[in-house]
Protein backbone atom coordinates (compact mmCIF):
# COMPACT_ATOMS: atom_id res chain seq x y z
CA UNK A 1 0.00 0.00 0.00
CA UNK A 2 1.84 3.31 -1.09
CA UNK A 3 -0.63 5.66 0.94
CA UNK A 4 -2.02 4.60 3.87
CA UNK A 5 -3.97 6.51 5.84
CA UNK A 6 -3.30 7.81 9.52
CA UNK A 7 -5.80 6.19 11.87
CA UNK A 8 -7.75 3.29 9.55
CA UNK A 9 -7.70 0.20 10.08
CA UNK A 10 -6.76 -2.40 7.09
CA UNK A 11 -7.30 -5.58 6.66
CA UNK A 12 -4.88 -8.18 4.81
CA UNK A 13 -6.19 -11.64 3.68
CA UNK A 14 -4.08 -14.17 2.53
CA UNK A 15 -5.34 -17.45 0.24
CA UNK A 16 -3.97 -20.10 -1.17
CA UNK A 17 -6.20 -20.56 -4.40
CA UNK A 18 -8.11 -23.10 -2.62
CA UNK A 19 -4.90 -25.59 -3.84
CA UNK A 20 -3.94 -26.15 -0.52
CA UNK A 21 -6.66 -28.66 0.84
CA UNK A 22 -5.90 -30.19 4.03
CA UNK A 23 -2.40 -29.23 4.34
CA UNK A 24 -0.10 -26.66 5.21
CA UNK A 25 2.53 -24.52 4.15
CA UNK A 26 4.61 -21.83 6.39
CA UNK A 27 4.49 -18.71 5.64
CA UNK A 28 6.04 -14.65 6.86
CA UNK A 29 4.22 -11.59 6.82
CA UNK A 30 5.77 -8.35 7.38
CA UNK A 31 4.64 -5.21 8.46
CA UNK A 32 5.51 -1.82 8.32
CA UNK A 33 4.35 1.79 9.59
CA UNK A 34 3.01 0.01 13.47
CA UNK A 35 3.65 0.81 16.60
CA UNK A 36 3.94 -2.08 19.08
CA UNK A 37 3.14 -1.05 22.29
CA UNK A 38 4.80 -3.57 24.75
CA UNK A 39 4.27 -3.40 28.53
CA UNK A 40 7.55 -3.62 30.43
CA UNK A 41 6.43 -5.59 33.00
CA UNK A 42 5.70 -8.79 31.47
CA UNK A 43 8.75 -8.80 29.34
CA UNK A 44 10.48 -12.56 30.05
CA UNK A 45 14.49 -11.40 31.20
CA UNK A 46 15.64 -15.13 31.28
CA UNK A 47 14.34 -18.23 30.28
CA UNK A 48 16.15 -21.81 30.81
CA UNK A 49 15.04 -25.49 31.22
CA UNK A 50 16.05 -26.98 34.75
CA UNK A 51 17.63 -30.61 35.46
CA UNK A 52 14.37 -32.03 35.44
CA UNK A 53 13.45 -30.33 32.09
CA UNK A 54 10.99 -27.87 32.90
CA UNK A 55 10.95 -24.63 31.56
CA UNK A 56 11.72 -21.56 34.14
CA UNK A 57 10.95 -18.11 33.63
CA UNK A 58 11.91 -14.63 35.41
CA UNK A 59 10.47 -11.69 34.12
CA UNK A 60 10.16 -8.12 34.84
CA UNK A 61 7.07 -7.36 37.33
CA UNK A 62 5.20 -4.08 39.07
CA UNK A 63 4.84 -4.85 42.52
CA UNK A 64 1.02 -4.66 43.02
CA UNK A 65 0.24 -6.10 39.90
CA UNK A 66 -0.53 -9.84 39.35
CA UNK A 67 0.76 -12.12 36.37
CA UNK A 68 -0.19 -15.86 35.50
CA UNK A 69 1.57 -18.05 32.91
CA UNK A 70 -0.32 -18.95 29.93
CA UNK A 71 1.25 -21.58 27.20
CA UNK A 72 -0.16 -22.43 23.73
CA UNK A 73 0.73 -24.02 20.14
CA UNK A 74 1.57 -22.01 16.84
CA UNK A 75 -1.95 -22.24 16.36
CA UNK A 76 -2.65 -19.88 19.65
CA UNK A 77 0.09 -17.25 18.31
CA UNK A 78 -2.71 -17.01 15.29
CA UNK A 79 -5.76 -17.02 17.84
CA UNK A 80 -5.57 -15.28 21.30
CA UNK A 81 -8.70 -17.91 22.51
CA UNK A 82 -6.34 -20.70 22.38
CA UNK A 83 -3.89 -19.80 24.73
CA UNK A 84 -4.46 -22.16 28.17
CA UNK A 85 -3.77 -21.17 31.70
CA UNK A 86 -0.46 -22.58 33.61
CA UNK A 87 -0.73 -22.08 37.09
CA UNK A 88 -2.05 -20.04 39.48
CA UNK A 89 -2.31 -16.37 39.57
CA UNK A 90 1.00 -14.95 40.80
CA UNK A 91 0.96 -11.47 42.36
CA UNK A 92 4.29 -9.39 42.43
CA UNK A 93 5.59 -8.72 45.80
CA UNK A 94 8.94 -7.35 44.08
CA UNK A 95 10.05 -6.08 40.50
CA UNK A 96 10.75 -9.51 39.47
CA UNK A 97 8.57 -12.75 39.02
CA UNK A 98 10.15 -16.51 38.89
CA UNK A 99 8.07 -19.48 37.87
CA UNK A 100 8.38 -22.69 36.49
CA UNK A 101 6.57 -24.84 34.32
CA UNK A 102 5.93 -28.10 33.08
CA UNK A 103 6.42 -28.70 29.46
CA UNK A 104 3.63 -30.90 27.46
CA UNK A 105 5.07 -34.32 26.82
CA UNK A 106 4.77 -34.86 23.07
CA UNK A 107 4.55 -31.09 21.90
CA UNK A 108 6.84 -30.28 19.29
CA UNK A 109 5.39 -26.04 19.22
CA UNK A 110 4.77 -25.13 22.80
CA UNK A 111 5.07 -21.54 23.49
CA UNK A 112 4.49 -19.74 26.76
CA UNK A 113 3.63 -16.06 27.50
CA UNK A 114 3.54 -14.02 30.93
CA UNK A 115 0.48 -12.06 31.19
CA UNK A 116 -0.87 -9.25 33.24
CA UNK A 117 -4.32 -10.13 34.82
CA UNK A 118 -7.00 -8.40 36.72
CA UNK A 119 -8.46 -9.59 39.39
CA UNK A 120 -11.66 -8.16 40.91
CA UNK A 121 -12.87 -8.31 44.42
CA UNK A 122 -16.45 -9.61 45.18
């Protein structure tokens, strides 16, 4: 698109010619002109797998603020709905969060995310 326009939203669709039937193919898209807004307290700062090969995470926190572990395949990266809950809701004491996690047996895409969550008083 040589002139976009400030403030609208566009939409990209990508097909295959319908020559693609029940398979898959990888594929890129890049984007240019965004802004990605990233919070900076739920950026992961180190990530390693322990002896007993679970996956342990320390990432940036606001103390006050509560975080819970959420893990997902490639398909979840494509839709936010997929992503499950790991573990309890952690809230941050300090400016930095440590958790570990057990990796699916069998998963060949597993990703995880740290996420900031809301909780409401009743």
């Amino acid at each position: 698109m040589s002139n976009p326009v400030p403030g609208r939203i566009y939409t990209v669709t990508i097909s295959h010619k319908d020559s693609l039937f029940n398979d898959e193919q990888w594929v890129s898209i890049i984007t240019t002109g965004r802004q990605l807004t990233v919070s900076a307290d739920s950026v992961v700062a180190e990530a390693a797998l322990n002896a007993q090969g679970d996956l342990s995470l320390l990432w940036s926190a606001t103390v006050g603020q509560s975080y819970q572990i959420q893990s997902g395949t490639g398909d979840a990266l494509l839709n936010p709905s997929l992503w499950q809950i790991v573990g309890p809701v952690l809230p941050a004491d300090r400016e930095q969060l440590a958790a570990t996690v057990s990796l699916s047996t069998g998963s060949t895409d597993e990703f995880f995310r740290v996420v900031r969550v809301t909780t409401q008083a009743f």
